[in-house]
C-alpha atoms as a PDB file:
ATOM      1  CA  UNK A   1     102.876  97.537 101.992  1.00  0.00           C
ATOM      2  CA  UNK A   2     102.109  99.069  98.691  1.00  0.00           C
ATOM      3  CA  UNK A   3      99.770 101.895  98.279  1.00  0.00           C
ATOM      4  CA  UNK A   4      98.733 103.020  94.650  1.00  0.00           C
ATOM      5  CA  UNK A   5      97.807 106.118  94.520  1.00  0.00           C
ATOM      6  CA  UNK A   6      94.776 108.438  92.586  1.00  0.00           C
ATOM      7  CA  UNK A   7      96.503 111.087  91.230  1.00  0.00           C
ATOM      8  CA  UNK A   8      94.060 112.280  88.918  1.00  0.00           C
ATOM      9  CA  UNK A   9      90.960 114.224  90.067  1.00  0.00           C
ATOM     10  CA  UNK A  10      88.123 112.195  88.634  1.00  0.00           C
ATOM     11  CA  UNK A  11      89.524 108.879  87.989  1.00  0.00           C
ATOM     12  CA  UNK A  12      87.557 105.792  88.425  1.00  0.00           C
ATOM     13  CA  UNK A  13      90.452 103.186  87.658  1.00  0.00           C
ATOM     14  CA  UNK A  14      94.065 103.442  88.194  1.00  0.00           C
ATOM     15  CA  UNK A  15      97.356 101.582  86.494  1.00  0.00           C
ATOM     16  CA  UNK A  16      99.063  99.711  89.114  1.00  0.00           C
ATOM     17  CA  UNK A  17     102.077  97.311  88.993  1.00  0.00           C
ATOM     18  CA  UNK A  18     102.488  94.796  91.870  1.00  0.00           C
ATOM     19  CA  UNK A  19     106.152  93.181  91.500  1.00  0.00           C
ATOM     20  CA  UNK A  20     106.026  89.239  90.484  1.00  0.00           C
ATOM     21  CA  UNK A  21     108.426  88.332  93.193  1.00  0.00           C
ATOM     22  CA  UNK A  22     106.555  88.816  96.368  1.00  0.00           C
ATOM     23  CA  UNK A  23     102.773  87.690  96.490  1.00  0.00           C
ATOM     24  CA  UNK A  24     100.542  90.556  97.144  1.00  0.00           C
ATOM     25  CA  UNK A  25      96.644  90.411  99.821  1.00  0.00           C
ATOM     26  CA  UNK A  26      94.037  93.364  98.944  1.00  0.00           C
ATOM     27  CA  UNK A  27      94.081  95.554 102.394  1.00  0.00           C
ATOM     28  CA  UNK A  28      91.667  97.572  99.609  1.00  0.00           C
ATOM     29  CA  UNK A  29      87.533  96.967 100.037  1.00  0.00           C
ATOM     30  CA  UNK A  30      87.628  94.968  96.950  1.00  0.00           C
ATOM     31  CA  UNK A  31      88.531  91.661  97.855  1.00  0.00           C
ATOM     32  CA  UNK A  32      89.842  92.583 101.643  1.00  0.00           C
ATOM     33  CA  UNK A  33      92.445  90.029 102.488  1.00  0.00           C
ATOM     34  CA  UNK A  34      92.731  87.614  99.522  1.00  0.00           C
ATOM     35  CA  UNK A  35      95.767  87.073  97.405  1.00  0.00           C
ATOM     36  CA  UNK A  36      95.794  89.501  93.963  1.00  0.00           C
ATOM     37  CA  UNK A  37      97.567  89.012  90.576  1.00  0.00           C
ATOM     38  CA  UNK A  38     101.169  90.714  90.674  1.00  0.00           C
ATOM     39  CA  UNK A  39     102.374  92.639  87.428  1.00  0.00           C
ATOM     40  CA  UNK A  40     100.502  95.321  85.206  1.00  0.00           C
ATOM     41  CA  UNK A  41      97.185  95.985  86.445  1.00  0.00           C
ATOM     42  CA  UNK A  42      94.312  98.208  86.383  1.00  0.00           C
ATOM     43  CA  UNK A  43      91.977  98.556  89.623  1.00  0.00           C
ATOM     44  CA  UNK A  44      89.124 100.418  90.785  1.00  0.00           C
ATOM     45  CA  UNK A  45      89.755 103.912  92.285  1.00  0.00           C
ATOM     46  CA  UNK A  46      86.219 105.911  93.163  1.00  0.00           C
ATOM     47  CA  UNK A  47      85.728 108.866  94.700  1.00  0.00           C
ATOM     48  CA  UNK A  48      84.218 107.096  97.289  1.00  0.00           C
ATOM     49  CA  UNK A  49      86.372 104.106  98.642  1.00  0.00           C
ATOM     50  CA  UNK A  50      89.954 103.783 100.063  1.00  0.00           C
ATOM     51  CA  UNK A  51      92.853 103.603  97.357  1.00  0.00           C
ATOM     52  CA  UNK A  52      93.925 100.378  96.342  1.00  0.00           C
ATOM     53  CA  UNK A  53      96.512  99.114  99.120  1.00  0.00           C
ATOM     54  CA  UNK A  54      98.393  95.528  99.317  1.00  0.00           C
ATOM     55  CA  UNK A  55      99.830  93.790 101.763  1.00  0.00           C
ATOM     56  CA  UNK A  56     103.120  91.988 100.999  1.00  0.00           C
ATOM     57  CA  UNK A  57     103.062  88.227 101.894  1.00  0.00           C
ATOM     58  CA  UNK A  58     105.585  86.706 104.118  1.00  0.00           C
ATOM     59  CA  UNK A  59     105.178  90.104 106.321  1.00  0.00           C
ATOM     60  CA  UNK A  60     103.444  91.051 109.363  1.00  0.00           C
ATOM     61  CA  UNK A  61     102.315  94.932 109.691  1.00  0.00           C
ATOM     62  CA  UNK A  62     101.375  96.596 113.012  1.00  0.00           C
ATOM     63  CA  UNK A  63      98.025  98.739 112.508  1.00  0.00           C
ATOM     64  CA  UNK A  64      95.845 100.943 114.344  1.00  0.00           C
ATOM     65  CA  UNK A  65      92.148 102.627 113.350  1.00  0.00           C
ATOM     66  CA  UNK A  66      92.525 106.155 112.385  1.00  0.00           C
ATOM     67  CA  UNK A  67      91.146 109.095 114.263  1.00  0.00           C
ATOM     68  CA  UNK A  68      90.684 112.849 113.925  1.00  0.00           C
ATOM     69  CA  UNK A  69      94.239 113.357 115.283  1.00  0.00           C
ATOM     70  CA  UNK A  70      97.771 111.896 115.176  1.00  0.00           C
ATOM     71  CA  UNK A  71      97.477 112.143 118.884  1.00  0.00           C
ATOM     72  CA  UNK A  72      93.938 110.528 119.361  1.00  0.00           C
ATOM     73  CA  UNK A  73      94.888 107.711 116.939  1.00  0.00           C
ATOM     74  CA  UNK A  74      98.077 106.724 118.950  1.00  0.00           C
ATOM     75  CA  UNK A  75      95.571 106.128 121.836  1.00  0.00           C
ATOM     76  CA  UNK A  76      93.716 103.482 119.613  1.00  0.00           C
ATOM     77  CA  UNK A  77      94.675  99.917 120.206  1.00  0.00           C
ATOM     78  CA  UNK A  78      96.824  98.193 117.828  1.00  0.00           C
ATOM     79  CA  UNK A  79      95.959  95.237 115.508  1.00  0.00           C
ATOM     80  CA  UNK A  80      98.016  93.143 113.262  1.00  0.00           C
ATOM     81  CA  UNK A  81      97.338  92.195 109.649  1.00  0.00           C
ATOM     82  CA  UNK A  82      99.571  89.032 109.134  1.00  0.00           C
ATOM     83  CA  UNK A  83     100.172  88.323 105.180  1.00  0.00           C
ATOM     84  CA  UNK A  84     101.318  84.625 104.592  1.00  0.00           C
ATOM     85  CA  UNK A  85     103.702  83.224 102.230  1.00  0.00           C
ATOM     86  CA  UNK A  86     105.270  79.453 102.191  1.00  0.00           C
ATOM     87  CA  UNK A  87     108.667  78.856 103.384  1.00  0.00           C
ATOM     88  CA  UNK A  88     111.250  75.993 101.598  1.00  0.00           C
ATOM     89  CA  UNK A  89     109.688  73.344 104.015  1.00  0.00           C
ATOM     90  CA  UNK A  90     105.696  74.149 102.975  1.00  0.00           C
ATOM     91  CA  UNK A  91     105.072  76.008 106.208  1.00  0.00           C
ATOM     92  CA  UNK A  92     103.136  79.113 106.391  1.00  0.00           C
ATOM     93  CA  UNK A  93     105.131  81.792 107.435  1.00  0.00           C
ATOM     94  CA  UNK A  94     105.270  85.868 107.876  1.00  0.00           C
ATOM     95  CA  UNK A  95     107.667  88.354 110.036  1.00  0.00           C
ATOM     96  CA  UNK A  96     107.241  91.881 110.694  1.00  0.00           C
ATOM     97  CA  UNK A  97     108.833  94.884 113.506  1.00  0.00           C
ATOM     98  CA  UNK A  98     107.267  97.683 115.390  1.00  0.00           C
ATOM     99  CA  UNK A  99     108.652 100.573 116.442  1.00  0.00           C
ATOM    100  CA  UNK A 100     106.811 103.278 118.722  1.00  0.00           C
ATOM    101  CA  UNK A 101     108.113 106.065 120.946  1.00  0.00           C
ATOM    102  CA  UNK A 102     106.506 109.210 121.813  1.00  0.00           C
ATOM    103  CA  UNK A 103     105.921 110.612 118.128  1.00  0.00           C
ATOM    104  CA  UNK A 104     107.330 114.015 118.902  1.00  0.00           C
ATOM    105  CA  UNK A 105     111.210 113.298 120.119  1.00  0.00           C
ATOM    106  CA  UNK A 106     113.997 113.887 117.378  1.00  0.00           C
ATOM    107  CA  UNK A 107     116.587 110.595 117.945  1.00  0.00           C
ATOM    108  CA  UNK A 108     119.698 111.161 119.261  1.00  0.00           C
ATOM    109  CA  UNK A 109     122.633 110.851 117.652  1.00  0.00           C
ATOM    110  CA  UNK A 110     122.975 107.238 119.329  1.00  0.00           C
ATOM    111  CA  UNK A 111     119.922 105.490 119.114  1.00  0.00           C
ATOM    112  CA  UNK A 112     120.515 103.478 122.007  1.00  0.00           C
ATOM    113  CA  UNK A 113     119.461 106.456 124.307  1.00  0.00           C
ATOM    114  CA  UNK A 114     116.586 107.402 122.602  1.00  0.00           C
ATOM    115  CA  UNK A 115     113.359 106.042 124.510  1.00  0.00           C
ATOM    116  CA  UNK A 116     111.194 103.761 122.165  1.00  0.00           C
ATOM    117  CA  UNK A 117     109.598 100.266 122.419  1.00  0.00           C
ATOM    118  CA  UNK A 118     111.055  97.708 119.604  1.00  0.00           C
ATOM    119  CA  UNK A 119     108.982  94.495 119.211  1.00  0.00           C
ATOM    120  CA  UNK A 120     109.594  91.393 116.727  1.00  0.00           C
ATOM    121  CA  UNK A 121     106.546  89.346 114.890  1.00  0.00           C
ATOM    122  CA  UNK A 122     107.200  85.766 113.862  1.00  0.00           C
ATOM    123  CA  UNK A 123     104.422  83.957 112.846  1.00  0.00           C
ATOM    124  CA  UNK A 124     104.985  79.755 111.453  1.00  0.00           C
ATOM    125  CA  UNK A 125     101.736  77.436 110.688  1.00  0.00           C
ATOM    126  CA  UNK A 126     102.427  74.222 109.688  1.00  0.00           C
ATOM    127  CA  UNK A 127     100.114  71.018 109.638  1.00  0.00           C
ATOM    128  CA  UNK A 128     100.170  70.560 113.272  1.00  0.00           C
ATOM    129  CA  UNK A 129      99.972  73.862 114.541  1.00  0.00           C
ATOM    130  CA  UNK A 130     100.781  77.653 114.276  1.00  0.00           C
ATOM    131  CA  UNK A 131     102.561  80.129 116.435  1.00  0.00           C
ATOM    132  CA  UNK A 132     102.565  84.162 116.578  1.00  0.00           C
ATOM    133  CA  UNK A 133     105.833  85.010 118.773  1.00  0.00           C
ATOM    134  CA  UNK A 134     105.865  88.975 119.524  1.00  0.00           C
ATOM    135  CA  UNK A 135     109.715  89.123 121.567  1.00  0.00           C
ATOM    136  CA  UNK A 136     110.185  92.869 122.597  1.00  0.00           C
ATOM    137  CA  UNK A 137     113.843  93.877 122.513  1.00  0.00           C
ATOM    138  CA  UNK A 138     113.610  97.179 123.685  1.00  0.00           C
ATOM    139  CA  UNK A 139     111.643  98.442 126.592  1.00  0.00           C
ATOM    140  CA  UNK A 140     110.746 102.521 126.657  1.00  0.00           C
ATOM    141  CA  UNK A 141     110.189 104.120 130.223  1.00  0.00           C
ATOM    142  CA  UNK A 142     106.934 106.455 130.530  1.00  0.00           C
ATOM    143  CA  UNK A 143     105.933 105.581 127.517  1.00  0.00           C
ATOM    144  CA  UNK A 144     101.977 104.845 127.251  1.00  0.00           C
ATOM    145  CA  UNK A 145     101.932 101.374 124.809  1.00  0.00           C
ATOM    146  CA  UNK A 146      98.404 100.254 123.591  1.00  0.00           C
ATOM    147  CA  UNK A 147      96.780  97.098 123.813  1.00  0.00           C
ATOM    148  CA  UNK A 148      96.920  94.335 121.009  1.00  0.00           C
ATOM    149  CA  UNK A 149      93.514  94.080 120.342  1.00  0.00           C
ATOM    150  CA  UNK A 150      92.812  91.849 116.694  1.00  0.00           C
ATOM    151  CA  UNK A 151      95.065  89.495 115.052  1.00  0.00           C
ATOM    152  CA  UNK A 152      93.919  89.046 111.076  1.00  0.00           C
ATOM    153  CA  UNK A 153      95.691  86.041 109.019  1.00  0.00           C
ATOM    154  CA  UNK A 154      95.486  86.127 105.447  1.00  0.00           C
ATOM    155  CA  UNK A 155      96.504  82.667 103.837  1.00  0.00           C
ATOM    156  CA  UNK A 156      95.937  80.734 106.403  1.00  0.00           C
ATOM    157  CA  UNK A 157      94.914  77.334 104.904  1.00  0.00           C
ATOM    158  CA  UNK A 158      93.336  76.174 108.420  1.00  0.00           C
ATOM    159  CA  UNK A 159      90.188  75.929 110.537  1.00  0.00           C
ATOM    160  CA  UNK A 160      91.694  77.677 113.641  1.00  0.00           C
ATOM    161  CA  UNK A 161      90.937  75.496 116.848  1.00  0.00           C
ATOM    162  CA  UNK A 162      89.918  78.280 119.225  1.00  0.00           C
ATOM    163  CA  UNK A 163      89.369  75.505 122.299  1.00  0.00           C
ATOM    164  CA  UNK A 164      93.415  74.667 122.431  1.00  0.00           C
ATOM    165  CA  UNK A 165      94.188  78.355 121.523  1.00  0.00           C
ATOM    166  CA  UNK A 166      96.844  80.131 124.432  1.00  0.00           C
ATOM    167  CA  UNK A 167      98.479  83.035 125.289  1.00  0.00           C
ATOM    168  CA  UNK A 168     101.975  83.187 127.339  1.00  0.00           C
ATOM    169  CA  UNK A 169     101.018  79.372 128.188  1.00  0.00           C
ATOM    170  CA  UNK A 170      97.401  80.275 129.237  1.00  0.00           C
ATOM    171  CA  UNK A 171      93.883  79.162 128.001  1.00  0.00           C
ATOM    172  CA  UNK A 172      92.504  81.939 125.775  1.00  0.00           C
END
């Protein structure tokens, strides 16, 4: 993710350099989830919208709605915002991690004993079909975990077929 930031009180526009390796989606209102020129840039920072922020393609980044509190939001089910990029073999592709534990805990000194959830994102479309695979490799104990409530794709060059869609080998 790359967030530019307003650090001038008043500005209506702000410099902004987006690297020309990676390929970058707006996560800003203007032009929410489509693909936006990389190098030197200038974009529009008002008073009254959300800073420009990008999504790197090829990653996958774990999301929830804000709240009044750090506490409150934690309660708020997650969504993921899935960024596209093609791999060597033309397939659509993006990977991404979550970590969550309790917020508050300081790690031990061996992280193995410290209580957290760890989950993996892989996400491949090709011509015949696409796949989100979310493999948890850690499992915390206590620990309240929030539902996955909205999966966004940006770049993906595909009417979705809802009717053959499944979950864990089920009908959707």
């Amino acid at each position: 993710m790359m967030i530019i930031p307003v650090v001038q009180e008043g500005t209506t526009t702000v410099q902004a350099y987006l690297p020309k390796a990676a390929s970058w989606y707006s996560l800003f209102e203007s032009y929410y989830g489509t693909i936006v020129g990389s190098g030197n840039t200038f974009l529009l920072a008002g008073w009254d919208s959300m800073i420009p922020i990008f999504l790197r393609g090829g990653s996958i980044l774990p999301r929830q709605a804000p709240a009044l509190t750090t506490v409150l939001a934690r309660k708020n089910r997650f969504e993921l915002v899935v960024g596209l990029i093609s791999d060597e073999s033309g397939n659509k592709v993006a990977t991404g991690e979550l970590y969550w534990d309790d917020g508050d805990s300081i790690y031990p000194e061996d992280l193995s004993k410290h209580n957290f959830y760890h989950f993996n994102f892989n996400f491949k479309a090709t011509t015949k079909s696409a796949s989100l695979i979310i493999t948890q490799t850690k499992a915390a104990t206590s620990l309240h975990l929030p539902y996955l409530e909205n999966i966004e794709i940006f770049g993906y060059p595909f009417t979705p077929d809802f009717t053959t869609a499944t979950a864990d080998q089920l009908g959707l």
